[in-house]
N, C-alpha and C. Protein backbone atom coordinates (compact mmCIF):
# COMPACT_ATOMS: atom_id res chain seq x y z
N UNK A 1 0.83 -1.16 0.00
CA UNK A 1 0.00 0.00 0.00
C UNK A 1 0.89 1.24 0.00
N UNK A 2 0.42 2.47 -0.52
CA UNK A 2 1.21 3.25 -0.62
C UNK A 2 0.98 4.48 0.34
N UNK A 3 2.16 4.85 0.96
CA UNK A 3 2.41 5.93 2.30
C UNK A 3 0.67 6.89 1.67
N UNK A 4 0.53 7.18 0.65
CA UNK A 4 -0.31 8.54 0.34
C UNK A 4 -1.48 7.37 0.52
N UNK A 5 -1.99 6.33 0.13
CA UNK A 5 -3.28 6.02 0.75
C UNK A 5 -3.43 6.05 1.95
N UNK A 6 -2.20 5.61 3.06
CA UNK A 6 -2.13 5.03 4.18
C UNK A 6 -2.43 6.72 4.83
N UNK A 7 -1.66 7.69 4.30
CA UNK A 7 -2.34 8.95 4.48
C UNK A 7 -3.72 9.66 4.75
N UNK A 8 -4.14 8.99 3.80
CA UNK A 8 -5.76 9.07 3.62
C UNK A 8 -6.78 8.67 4.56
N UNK A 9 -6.09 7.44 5.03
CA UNK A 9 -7.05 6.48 6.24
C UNK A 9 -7.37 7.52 7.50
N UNK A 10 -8.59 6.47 7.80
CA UNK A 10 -7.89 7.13 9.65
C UNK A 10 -7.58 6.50 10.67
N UNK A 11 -7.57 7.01 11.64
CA UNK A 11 -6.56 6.32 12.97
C UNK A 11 -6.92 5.00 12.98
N UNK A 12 -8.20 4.29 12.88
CA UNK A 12 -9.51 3.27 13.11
C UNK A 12 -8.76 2.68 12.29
N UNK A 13 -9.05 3.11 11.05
CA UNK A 13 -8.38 2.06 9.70
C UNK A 13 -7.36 1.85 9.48
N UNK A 14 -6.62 2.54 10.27
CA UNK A 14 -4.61 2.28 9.99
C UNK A 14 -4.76 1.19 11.09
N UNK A 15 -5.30 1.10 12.17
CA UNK A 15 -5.11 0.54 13.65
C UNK A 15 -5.53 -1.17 12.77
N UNK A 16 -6.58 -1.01 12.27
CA UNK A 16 -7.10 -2.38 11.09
C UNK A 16 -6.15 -2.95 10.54
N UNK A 17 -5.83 -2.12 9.83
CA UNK A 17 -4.52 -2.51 8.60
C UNK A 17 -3.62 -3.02 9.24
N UNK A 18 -3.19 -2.49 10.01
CA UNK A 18 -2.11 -2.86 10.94
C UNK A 18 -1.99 -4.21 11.51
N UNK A 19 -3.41 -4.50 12.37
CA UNK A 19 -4.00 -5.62 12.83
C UNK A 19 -3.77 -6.74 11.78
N UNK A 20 -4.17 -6.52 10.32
CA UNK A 20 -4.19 -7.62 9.44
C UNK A 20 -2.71 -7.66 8.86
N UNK A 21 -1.86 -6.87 8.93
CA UNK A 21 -0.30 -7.22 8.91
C UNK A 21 0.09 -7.70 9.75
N UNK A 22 -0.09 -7.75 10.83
CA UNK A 22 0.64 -8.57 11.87
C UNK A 22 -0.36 -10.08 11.87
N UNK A 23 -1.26 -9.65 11.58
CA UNK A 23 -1.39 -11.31 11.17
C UNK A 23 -1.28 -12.11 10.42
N UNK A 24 -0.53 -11.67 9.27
CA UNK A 24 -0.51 -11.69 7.67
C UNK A 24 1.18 -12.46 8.08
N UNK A 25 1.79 -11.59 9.03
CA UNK A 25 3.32 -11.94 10.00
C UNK A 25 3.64 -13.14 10.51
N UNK A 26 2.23 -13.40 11.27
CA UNK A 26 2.26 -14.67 11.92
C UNK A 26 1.95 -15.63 10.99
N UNK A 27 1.19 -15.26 10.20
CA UNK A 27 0.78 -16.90 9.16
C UNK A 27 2.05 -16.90 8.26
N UNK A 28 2.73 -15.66 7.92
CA UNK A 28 4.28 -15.95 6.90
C UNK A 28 5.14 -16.90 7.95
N UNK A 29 5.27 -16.83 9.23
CA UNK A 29 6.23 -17.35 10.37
C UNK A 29 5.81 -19.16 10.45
N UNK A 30 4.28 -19.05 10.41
CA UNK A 30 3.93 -20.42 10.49
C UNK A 30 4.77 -21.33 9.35
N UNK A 31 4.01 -20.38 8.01
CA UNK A 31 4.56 -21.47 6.64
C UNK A 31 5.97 -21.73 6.69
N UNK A 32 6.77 -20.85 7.24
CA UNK A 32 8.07 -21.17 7.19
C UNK A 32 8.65 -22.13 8.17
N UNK A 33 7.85 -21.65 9.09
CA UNK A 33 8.70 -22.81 10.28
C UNK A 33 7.95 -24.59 9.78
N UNK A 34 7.20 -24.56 8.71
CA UNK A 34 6.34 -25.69 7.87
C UNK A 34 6.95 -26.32 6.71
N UNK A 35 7.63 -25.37 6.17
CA UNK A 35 8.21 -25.23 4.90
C UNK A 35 6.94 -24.94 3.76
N UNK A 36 6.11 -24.46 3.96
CA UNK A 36 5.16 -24.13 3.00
C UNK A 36 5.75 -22.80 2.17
N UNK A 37 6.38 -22.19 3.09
CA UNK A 37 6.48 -20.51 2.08
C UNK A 37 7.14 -20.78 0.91
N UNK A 38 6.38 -20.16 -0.14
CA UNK A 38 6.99 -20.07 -1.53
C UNK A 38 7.97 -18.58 -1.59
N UNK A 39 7.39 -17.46 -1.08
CA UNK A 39 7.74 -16.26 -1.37
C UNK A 39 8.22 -15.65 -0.35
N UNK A 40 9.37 -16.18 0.11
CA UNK A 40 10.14 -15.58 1.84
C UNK A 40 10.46 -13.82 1.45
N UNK A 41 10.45 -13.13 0.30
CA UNK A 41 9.97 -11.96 0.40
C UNK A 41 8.99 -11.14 1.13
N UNK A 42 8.06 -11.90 0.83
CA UNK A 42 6.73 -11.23 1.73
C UNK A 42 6.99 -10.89 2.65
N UNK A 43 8.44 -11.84 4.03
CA UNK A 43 8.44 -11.03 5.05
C UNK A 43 8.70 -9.57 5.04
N UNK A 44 9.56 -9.29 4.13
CA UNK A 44 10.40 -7.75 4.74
C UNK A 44 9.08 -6.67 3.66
N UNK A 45 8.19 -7.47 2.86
CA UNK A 45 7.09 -6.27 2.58
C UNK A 45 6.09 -5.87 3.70
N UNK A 46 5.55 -7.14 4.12
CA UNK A 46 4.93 -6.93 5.51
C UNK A 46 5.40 -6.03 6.48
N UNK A 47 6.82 -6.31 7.19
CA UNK A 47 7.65 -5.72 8.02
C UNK A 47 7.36 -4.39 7.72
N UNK A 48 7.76 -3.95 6.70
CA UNK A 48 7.92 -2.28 6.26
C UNK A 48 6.80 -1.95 6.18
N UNK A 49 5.32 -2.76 5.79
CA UNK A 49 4.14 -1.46 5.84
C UNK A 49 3.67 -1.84 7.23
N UNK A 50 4.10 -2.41 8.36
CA UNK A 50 3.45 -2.36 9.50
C UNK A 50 4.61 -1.09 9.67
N UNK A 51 5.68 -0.85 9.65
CA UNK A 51 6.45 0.20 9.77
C UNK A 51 5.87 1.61 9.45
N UNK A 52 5.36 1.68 8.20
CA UNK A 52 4.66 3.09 7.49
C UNK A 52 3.67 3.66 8.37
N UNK A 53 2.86 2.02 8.71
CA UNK A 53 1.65 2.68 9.37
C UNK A 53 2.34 2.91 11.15
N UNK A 54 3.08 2.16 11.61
CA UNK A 54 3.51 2.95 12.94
C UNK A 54 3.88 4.30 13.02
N UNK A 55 4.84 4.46 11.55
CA UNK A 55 5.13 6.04 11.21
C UNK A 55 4.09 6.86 11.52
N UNK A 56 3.01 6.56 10.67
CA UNK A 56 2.21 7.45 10.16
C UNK A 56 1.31 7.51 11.71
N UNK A 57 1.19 6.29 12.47
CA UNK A 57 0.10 6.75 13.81
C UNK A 57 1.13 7.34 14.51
N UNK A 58 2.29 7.16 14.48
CA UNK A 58 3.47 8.24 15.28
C UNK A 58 3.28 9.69 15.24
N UNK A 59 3.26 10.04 14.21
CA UNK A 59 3.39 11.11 13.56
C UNK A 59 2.17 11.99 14.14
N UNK A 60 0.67 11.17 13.83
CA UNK A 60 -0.20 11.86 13.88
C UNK A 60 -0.69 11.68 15.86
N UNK A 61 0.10 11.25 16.08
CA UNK A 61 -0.21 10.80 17.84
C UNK A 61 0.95 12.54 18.25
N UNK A 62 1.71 13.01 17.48
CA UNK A 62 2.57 13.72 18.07
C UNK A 62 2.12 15.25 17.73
N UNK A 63 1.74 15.15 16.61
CA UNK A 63 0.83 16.46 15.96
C UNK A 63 -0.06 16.81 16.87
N UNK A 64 -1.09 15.70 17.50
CA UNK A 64 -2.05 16.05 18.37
C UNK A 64 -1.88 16.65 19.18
N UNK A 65 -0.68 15.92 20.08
CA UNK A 65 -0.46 16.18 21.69
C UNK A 65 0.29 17.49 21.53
N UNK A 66 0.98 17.89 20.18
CA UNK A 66 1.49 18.93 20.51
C UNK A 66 1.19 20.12 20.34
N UNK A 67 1.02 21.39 20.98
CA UNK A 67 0.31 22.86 20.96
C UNK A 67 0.81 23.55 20.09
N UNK A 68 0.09 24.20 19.59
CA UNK A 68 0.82 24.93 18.42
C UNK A 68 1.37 26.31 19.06
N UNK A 69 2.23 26.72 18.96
CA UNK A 69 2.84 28.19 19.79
C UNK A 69 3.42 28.99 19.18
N UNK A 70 3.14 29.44 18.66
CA UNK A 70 3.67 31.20 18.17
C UNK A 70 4.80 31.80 18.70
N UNK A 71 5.87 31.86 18.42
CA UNK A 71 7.50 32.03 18.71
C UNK A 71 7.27 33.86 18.21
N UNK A 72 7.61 34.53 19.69
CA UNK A 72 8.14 35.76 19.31
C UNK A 72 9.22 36.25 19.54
N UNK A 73 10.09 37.13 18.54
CA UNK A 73 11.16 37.19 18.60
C UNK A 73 11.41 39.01 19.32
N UNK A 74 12.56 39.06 20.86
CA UNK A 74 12.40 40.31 21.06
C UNK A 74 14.04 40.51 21.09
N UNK A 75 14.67 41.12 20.48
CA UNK A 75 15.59 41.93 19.88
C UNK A 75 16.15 42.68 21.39
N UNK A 76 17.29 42.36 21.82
CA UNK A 76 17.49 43.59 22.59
C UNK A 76 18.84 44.93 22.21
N UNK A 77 18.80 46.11 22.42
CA UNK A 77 19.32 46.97 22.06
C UNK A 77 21.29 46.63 22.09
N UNK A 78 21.90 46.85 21.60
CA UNK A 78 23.39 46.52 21.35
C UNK A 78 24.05 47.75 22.40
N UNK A 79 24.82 47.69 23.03
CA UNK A 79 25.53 48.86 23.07
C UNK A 79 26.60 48.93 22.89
N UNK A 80 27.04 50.42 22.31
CA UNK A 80 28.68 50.06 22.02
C UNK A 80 29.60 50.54 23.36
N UNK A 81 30.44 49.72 23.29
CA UNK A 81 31.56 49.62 24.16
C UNK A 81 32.90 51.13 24.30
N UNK A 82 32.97 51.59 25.10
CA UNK A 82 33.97 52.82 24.48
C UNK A 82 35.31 51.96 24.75
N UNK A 83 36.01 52.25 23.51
CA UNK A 83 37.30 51.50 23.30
C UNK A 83 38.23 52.14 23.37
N UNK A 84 37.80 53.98 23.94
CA UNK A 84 39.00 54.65 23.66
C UNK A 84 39.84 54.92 24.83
């Protein structure tokens, strides 16, 4: 799936997706420890989009909690030094 759909979702449906990759994890772990797996790739595709979507609930778990704050900048006056 691609980061910009996974974008699209929401928290509910990434939390889903997520759910069905890690179980998608455990049934790749079964066939192998079986010798059924044809396509020992699948692990590291799985791996990486349960990754995207941790990103992506990271991301949006940190946006939330964090306040938005308005940075003002106050300048203070220089003075010069007498050097003579």
């Amino acid at each position: 799936m691609k980061v910009s759909e996974l974008h699209s979702k929401s928290v509910d449906e990434l939390k889903q997706e997520r759910l069905a990759l890690l179980r998608e994890q455990f049934n790749l772990r079964m066939q192998r420890a079986t010798g059924q797996l044809n396509k020992p790739h699948q692990f590291k595709q799985v791996r990486r989009g349960i990754a995207r979507i941790n990103t992506i609930l990271g991301e949006r778990a940190t946006r939330m909690s964090t306040p938005v704050v308005e940075a003002t900048v106050v300048v203070a006056p220089v003075e010069k030094a007498d050097t003579e």
